[in-house]
Protein backbone atom coordinates (compact mmCIF):
# COMPACT_ATOMS: atom_id res chain seq x y z
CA UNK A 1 12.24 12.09 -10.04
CA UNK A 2 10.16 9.16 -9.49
CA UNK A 3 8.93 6.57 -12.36
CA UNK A 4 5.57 5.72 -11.61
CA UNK A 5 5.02 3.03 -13.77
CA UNK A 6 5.32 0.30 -11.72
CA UNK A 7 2.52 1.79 -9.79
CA UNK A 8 0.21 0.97 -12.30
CA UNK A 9 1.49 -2.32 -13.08
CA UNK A 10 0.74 -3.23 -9.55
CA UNK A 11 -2.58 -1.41 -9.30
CA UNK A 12 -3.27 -3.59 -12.56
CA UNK A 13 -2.18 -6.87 -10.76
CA UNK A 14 -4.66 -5.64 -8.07
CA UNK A 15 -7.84 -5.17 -10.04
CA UNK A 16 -7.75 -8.65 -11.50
CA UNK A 17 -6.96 -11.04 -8.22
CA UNK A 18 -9.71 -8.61 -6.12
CA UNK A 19 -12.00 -8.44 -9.13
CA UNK A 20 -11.97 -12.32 -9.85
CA UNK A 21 -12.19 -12.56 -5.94
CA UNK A 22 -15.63 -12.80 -5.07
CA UNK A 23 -16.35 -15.16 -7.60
CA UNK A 24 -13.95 -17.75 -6.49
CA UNK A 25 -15.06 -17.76 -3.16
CA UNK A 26 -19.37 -18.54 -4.87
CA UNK A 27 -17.85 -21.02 -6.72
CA UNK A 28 -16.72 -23.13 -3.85
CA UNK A 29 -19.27 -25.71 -3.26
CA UNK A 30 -20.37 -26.02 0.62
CA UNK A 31 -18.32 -28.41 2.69
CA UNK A 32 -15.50 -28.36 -0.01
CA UNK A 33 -13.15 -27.75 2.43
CA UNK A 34 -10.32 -28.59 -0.03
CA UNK A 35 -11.14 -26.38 -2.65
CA UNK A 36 -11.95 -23.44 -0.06
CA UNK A 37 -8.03 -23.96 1.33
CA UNK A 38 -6.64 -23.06 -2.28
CA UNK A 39 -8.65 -19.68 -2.67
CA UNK A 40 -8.48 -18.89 0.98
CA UNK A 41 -4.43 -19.39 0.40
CA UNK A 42 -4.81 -17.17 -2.42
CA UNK A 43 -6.46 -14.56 -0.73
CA UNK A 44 -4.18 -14.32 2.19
CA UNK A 45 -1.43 -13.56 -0.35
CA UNK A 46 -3.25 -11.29 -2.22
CA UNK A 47 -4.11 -9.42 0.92
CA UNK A 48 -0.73 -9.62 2.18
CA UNK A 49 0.57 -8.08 -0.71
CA UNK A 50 -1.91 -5.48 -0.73
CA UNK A 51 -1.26 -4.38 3.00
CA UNK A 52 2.72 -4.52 2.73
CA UNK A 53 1.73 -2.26 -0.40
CA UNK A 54 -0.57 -0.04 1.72
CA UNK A 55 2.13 0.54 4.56
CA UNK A 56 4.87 1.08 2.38
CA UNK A 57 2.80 4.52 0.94
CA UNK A 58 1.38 5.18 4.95
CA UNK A 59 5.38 5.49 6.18
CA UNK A 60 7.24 6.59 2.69
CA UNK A 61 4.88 8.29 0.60
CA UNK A 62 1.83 10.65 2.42
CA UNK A 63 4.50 12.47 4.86
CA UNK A 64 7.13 13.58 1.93
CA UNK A 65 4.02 14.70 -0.01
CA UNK A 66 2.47 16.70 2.85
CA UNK A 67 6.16 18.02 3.81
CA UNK A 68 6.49 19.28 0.46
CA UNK A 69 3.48 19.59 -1.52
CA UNK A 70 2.38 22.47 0.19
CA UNK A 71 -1.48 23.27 -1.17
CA UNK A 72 -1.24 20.47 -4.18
CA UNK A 73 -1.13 17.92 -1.71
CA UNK A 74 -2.85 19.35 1.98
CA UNK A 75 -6.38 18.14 0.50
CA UNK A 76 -5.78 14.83 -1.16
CA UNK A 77 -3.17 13.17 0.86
CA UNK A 78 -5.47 12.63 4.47
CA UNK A 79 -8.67 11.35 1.65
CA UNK A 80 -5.76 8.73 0.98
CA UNK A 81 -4.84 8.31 4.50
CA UNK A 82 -8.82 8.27 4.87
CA UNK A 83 -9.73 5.54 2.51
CA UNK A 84 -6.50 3.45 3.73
CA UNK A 85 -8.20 3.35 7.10
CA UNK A 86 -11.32 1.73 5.37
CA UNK A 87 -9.53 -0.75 3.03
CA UNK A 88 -7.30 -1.86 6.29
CA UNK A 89 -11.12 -2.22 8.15
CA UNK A 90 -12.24 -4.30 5.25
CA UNK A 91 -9.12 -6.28 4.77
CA UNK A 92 -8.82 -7.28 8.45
CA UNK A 93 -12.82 -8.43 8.36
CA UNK A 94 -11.91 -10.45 5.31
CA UNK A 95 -8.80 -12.07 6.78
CA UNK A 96 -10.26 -12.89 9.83
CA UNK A 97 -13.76 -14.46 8.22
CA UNK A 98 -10.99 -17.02 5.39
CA UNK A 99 -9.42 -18.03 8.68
CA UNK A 100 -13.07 -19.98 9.79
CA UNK A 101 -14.40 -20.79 5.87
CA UNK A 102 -11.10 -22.35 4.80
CA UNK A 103 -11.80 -24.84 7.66
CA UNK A 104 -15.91 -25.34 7.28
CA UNK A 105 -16.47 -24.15 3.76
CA UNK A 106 -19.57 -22.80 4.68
CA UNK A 107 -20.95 -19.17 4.89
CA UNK A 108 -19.62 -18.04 1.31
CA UNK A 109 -21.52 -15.47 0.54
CA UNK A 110 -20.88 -13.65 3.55
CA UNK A 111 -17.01 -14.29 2.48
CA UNK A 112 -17.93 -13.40 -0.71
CA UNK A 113 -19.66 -9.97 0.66
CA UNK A 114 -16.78 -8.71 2.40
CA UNK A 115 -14.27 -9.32 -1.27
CA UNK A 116 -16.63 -7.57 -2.47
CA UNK A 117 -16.35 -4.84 -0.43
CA UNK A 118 -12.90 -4.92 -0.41
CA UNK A 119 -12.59 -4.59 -3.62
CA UNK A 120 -15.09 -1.96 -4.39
CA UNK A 121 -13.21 0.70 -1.82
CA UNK A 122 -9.82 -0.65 -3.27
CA UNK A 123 -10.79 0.21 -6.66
CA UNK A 124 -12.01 3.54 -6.26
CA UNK A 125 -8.92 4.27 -4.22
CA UNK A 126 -6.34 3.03 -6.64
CA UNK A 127 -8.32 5.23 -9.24
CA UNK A 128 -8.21 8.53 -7.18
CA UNK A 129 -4.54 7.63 -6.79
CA UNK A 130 -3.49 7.16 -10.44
CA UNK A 131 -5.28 10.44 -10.89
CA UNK A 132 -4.32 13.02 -8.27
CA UNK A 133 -1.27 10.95 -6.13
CA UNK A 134 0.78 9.46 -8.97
CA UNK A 135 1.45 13.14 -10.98
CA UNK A 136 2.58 14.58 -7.34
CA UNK A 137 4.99 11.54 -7.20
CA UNK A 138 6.48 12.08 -10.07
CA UNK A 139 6.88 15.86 -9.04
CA UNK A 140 7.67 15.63 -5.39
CA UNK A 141 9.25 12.05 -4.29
CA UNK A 142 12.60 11.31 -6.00
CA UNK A 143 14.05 7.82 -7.89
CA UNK A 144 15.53 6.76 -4.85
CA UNK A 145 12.76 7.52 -2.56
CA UNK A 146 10.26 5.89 -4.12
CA UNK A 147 12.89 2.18 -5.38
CA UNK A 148 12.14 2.55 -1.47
CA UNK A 149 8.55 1.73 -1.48
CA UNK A 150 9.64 -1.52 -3.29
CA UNK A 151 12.09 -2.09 -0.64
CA UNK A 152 9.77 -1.58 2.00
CA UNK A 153 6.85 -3.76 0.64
CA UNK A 154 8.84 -7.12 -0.38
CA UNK A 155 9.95 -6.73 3.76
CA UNK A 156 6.10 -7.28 4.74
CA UNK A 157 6.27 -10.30 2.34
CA UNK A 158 7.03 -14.14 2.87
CA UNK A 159 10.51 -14.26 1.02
CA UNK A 160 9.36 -17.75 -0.17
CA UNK A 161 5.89 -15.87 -1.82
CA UNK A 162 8.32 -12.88 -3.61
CA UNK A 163 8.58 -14.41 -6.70
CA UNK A 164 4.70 -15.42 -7.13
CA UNK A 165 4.17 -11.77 -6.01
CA UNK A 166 6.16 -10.68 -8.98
CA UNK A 167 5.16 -13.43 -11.20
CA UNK A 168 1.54 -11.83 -10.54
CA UNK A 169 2.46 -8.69 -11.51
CA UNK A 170 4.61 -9.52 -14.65
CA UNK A 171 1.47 -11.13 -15.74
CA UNK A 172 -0.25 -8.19 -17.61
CA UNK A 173 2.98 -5.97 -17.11
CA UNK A 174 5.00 -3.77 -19.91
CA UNK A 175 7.87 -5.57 -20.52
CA UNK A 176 9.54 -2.06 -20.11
CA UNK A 177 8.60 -1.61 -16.94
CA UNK A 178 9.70 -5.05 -15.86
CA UNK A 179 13.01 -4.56 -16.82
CA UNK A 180 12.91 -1.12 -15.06
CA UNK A 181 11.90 -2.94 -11.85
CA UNK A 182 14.57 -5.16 -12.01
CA UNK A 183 17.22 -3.27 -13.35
CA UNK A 184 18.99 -2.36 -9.86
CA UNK A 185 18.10 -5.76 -8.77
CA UNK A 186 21.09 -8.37 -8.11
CA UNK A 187 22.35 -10.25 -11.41
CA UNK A 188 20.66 -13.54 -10.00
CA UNK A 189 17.76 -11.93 -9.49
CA UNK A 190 17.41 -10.38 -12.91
CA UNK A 191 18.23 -13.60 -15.07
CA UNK A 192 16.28 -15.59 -12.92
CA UNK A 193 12.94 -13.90 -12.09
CA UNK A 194 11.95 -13.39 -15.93
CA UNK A 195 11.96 -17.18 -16.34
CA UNK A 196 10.89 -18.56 -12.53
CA UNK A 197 7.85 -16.08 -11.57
CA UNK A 198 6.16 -15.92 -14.85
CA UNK A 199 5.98 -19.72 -14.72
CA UNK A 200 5.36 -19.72 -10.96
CA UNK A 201 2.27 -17.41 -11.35
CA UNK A 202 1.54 -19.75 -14.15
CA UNK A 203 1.04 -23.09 -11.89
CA UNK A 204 -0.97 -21.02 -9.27
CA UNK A 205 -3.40 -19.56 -11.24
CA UNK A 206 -3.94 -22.89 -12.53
CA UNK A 207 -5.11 -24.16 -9.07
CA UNK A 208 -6.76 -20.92 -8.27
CA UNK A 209 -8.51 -20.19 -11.38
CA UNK A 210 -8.57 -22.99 -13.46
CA UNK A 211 -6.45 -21.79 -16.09
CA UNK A 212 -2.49 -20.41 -16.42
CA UNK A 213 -4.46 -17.78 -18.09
CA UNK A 214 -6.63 -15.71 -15.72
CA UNK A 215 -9.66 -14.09 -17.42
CA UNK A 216 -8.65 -10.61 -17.86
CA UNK A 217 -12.24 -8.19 -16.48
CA UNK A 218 -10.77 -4.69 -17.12
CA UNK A 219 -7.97 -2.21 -16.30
């Protein structure tokens, strides 16, 4: 059956770039409209991510649950399909405001607002999901269903922006789990993406954040 793990590596991933978020966007003096292009780049990959992420579990993961969870999954799966409606509100209202502050760099903390809220409602979903969703995974979605959701998430991704993507999440992965995720991957692919997208993730957090080191604000 299906190996979770990787869930919570990329749950992890999320919680630091949405957590470290708002702050970016306050620290961006007014008129710096150079400085607002590199976070507002930043967050429309972290958002794209996060919705490719979010579609791959609306088409692959709520209808095998509800199709054959029976009464351990009737209650929890529409509160999912619920709060995904809400993060995809907030995440289109946050997407749409970068698109005029990356330009002006003015108006931040009304930028900064709607992270905020972003990443409130994603944080309390990813929680409710590592509790109730993740053990009916593991006891209703097989391996090969849910390598899927992989699949289906690097589609809704710039090919050019997969390897920061998993450069972000190898960050604060388990090694184990890394070389679970890319042990069905190409040979290329699994020399190469140890070496290229921990070093890729690297350089970008050091324009983003100021450091190849991200501050690390909880799990």
């Amino acid at each position: 059956m299906a190996d979770v793990r990787d869930m919570y590596m990329a749950h992890r991933m999320f919680r630091r770039e949405f957590r470290l978020l708002p702050q970016l966007v306050r620290d961006v003096q007014p008129g710096d409209v150079e400085r607002a292009g590199v976070v507002a780049a930043h967050a429309d990959k972290i958002c794209a991510v996060l919705d490719a992420h979010h579609s791959g579990e609306d088409a692959l993961v709520w209808p095998r649950l509800l199709e054959r969870g029976g009464a351990d999954c009737a209650d929890i799966v529409p509160v999912m399909e619920s709060q995904h409606e809400g993060l995809h509100e907030a995440l289109e209202s946050l997407t749409a405001a970068l698109a005029a502050w990356r330009t002006a760099a003015q108006d931040g903390e009304q930028l900064a607002a709607k992270a905020e809220l972003l990443r409130d409602r994603l944080v309390e979903h990813m929680q409710l999901e590592e509790t109730e969703i993740l053990p009916l995974a593991e006891k209703y979605i097989t391996a090969a269903e849910w390598s899927e959701l992989g699949e289906h998430a690097m589609t809704g991704i710039p090919k050019k922006d997969l390897p920061l993507g998993f450069g972000m999440a190898m960050y604060e992965g388990d090694p184990a789990v890394i070389k679970a995720v890319l042990a069905e991957a190409p040979l290329p692919l699994r020399l190469l993406m140890p070496v290229v997208a921990p070093r890729l993730y690297a350089a970008h957090a050091r324009r983003v954040h100021g450091t190849p080191t991200p501050p690390r604000i909880g799990v």
